[in-house]
C-alpha atoms as a PDB file:
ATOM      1  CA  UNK A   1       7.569   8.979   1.729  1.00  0.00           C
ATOM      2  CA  UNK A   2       3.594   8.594   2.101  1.00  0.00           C
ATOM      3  CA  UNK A   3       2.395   6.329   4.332  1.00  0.00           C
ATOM      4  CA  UNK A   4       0.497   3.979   2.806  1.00  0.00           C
ATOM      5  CA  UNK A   5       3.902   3.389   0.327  1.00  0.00           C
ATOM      6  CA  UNK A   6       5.688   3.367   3.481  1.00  0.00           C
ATOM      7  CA  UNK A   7       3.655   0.412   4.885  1.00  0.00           C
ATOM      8  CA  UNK A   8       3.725  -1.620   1.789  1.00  0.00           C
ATOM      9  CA  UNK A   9       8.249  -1.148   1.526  1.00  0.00           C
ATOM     10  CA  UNK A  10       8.606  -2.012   5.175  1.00  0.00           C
ATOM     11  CA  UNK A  11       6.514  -4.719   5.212  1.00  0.00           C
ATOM     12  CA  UNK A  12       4.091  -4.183   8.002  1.00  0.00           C
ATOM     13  CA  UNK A  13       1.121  -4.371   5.477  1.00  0.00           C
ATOM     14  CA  UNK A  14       1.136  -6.693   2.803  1.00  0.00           C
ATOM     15  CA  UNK A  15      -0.108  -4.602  -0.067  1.00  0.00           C
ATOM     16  CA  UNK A  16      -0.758  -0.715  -0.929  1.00  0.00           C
ATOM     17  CA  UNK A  17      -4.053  -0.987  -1.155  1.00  0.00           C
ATOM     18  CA  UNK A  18      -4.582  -2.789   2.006  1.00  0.00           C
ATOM     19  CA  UNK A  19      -2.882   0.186   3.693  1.00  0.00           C
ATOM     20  CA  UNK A  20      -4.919   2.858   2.095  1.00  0.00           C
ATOM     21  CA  UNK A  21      -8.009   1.075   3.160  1.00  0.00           C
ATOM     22  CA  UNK A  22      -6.713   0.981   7.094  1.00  0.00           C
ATOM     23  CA  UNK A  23      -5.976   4.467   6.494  1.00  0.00           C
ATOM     24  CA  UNK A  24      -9.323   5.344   5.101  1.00  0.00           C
ATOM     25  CA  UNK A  25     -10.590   2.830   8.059  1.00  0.00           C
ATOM     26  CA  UNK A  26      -8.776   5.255  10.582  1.00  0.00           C
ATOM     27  CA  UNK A  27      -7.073   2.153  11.567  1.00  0.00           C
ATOM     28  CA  UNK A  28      -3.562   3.923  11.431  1.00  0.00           C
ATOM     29  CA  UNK A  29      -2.087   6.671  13.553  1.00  0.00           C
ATOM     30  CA  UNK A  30       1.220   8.355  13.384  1.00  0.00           C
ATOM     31  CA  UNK A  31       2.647  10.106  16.584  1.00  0.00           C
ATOM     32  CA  UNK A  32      -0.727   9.609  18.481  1.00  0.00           C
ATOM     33  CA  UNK A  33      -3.013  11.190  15.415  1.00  0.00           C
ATOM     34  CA  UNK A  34      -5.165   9.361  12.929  1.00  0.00           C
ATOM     35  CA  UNK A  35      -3.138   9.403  10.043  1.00  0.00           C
ATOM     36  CA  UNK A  36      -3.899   9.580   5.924  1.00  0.00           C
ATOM     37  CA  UNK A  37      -2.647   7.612   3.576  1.00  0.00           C
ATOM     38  CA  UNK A  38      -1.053  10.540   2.061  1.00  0.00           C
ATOM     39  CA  UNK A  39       0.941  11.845   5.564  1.00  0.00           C
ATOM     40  CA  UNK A  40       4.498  12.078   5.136  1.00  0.00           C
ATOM     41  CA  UNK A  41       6.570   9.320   7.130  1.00  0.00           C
ATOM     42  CA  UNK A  42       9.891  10.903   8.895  1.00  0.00           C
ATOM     43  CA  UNK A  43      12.334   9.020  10.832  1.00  0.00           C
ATOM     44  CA  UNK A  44      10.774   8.834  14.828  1.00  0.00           C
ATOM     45  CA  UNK A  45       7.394   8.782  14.184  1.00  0.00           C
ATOM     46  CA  UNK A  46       5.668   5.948  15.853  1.00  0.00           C
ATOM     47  CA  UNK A  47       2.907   4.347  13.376  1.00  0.00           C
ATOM     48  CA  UNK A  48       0.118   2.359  15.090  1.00  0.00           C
ATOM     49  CA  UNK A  49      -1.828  -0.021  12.892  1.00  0.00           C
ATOM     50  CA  UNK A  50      -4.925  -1.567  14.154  1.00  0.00           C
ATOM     51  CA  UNK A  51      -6.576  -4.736  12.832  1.00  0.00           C
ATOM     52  CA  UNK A  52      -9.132  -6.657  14.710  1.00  0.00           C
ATOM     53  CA  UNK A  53      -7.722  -6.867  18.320  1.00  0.00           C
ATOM     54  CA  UNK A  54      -3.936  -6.677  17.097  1.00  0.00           C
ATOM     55  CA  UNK A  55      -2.048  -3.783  17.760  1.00  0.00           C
ATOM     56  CA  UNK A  56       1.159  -3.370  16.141  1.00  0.00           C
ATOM     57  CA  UNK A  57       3.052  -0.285  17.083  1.00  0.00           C
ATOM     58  CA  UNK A  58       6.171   0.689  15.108  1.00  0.00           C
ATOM     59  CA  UNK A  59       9.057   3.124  14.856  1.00  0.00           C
ATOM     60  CA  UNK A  60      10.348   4.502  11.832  1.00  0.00           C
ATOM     61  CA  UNK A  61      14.150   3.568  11.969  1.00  0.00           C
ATOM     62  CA  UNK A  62      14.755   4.356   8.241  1.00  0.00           C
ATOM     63  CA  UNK A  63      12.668   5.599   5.202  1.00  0.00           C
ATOM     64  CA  UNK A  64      13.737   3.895   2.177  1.00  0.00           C
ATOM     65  CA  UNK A  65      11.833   3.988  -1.892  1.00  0.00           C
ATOM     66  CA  UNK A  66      12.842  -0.054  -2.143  1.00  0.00           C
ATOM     67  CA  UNK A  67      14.116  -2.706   0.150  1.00  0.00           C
ATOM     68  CA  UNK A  68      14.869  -6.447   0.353  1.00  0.00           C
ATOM     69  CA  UNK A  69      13.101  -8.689   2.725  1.00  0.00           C
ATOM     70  CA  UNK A  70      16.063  -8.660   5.041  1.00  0.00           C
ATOM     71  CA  UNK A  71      16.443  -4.648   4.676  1.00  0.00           C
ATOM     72  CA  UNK A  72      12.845  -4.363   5.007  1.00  0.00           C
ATOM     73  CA  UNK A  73      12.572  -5.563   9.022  1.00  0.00           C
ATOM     74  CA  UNK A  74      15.756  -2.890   9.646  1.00  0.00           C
ATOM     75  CA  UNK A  75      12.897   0.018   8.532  1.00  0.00           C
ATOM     76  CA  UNK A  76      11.455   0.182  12.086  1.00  0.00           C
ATOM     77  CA  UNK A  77      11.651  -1.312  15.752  1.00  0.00           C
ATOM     78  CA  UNK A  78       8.482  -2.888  17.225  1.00  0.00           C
ATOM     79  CA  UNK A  79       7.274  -1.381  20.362  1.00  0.00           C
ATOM     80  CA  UNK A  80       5.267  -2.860  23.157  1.00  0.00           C
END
């Protein structure tokens, strides 16, 4: 799944378009590299999305085309 749709299913960014624009931003990295909106997500990578001074740091636990609200925050595992 690309990244940017990836964002948007799991929750962690609010819309698609938002996404593409931290991607475009270089605001997002995946596995330690700045990451396109069109990378492919895998289960394991660890996404880092910058905004402002918050950090959020994720790992992929599950790549899924749709998911509930309560399905949606069993996608990945915050990391500190």
């Amino acid at each position: 799944m690309r990244l940017d749709k990836y964002l948007k299913v799991s929750r962690l960014v609010k819309r698609r378009t938002v996404a593409n624009e931290l991607c475009d931003a270089k605001h997002v990295e995946v596995n330690g590299k700045v990451a396109r909106a069109s990378l492919e997500v895998k289960v394991g990578d660890i996404i880092e999305i910058r905004t402002g001074s918050n950090v959020i740091k994720a790992r992929v636990l599950a790549v899924s085309e749709h998911a509930t609200k309560e399905s949606a925050a069993l996608m990945y595992e915050l990391i500190k």
